[in-house]
Protein backbone atom coordinates (compact mmCIF):
# COMPACT_ATOMS: atom_id res chain seq x y z
CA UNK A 1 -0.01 -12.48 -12.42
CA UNK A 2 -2.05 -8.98 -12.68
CA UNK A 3 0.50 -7.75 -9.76
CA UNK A 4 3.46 -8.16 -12.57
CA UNK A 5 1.92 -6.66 -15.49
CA UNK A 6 3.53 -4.15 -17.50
CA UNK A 7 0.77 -1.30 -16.90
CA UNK A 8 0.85 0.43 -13.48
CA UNK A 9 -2.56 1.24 -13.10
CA UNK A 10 -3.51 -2.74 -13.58
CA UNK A 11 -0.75 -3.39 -10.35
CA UNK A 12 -2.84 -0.36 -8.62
CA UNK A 13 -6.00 -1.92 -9.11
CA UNK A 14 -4.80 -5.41 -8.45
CA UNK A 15 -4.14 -3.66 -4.65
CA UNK A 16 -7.80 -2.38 -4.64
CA UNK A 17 -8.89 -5.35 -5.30
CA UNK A 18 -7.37 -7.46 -3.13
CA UNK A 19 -8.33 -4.64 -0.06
CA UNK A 20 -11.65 -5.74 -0.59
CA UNK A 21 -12.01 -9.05 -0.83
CA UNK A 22 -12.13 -11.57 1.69
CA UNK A 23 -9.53 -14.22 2.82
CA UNK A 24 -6.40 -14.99 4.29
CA UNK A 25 -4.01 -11.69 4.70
CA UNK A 26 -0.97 -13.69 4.43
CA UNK A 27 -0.63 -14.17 0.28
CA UNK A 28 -2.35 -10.38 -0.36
CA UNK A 29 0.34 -9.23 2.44
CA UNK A 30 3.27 -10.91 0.76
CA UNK A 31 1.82 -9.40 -2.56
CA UNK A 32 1.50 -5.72 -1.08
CA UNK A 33 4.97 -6.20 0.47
CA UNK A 34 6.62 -7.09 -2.70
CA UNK A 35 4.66 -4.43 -4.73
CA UNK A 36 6.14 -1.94 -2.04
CA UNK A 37 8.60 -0.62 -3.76
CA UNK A 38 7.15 -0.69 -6.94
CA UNK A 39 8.65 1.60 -9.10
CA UNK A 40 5.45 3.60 -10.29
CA UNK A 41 4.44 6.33 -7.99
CA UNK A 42 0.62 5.53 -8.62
CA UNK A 43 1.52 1.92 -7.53
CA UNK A 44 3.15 2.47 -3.92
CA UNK A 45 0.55 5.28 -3.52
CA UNK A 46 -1.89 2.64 -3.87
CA UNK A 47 0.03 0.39 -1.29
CA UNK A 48 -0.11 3.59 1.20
CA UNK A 49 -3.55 3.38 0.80
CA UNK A 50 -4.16 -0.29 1.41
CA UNK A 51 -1.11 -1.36 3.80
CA UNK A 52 -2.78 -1.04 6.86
CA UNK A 53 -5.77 -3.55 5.43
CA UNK A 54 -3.49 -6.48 4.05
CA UNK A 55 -0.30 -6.35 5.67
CA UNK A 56 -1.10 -4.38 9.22
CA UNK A 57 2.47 -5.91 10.81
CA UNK A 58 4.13 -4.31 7.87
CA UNK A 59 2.43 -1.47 7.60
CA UNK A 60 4.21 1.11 9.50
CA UNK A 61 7.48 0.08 8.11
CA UNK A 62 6.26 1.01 4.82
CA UNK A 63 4.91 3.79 5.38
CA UNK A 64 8.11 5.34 7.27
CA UNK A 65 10.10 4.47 4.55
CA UNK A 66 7.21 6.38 1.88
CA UNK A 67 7.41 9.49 4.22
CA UNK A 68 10.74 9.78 2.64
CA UNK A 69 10.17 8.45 -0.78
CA UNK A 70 10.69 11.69 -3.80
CA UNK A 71 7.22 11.69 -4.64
CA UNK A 72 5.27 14.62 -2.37
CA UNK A 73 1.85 12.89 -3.10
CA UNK A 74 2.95 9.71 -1.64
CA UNK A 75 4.76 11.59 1.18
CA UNK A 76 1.57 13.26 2.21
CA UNK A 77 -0.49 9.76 1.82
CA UNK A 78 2.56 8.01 3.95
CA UNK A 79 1.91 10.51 6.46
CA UNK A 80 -2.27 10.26 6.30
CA UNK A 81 -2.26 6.87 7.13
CA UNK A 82 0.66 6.93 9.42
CA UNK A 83 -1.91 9.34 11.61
CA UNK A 84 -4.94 6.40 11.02
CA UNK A 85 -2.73 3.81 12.42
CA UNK A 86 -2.05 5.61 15.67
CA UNK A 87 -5.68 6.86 15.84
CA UNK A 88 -8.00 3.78 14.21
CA UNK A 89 -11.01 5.81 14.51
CA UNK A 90 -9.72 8.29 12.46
CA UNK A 91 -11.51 7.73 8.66
């Protein structure tokens, strides 16, 4: 319910949320996937962010497809955690 509400930042925080709680990654995967294209930029910079927690299959897909997105900040964050995923160590 909180990852269709009307305010952006609320679908944001929903993500954070989720990212640290524990449980099965297949619901907060399916969640992150569908909030992927999200049409607030705060929202699918949030799913940048968290992708590689709850939905690490899906992860690089979406964040290939955000190095291409309009928004620069979500371009650079696309790119970020494009570079954690091939180096996990990296913070």
């Amino acid at each position: 319910m909180l990852a269709r509400d009307g305010e952006a930042a609320v679908r944001a925080a929903t993500l954070s949320g989720l990212a640290s709680a524990d449980g099965g990654l297949s619901l907060r995967g399916r969640l992150l996937i569908e909030l992927a294209d999200d049409p607030d930029p705060m929202v699918r910079q949030r799913v940048a962010v968290v992708a590689r927690h709850l939905a690490p299959d899906a992860a690089p897909d979406i964040l290939h497809w955000y190095t291409r997105d309009p928004n620069q900040t979500l371009r650079q964050l696309a790119a970020t955690e494009l570079g954690r995923l091939a180096n996990p160590t990296a913070r």
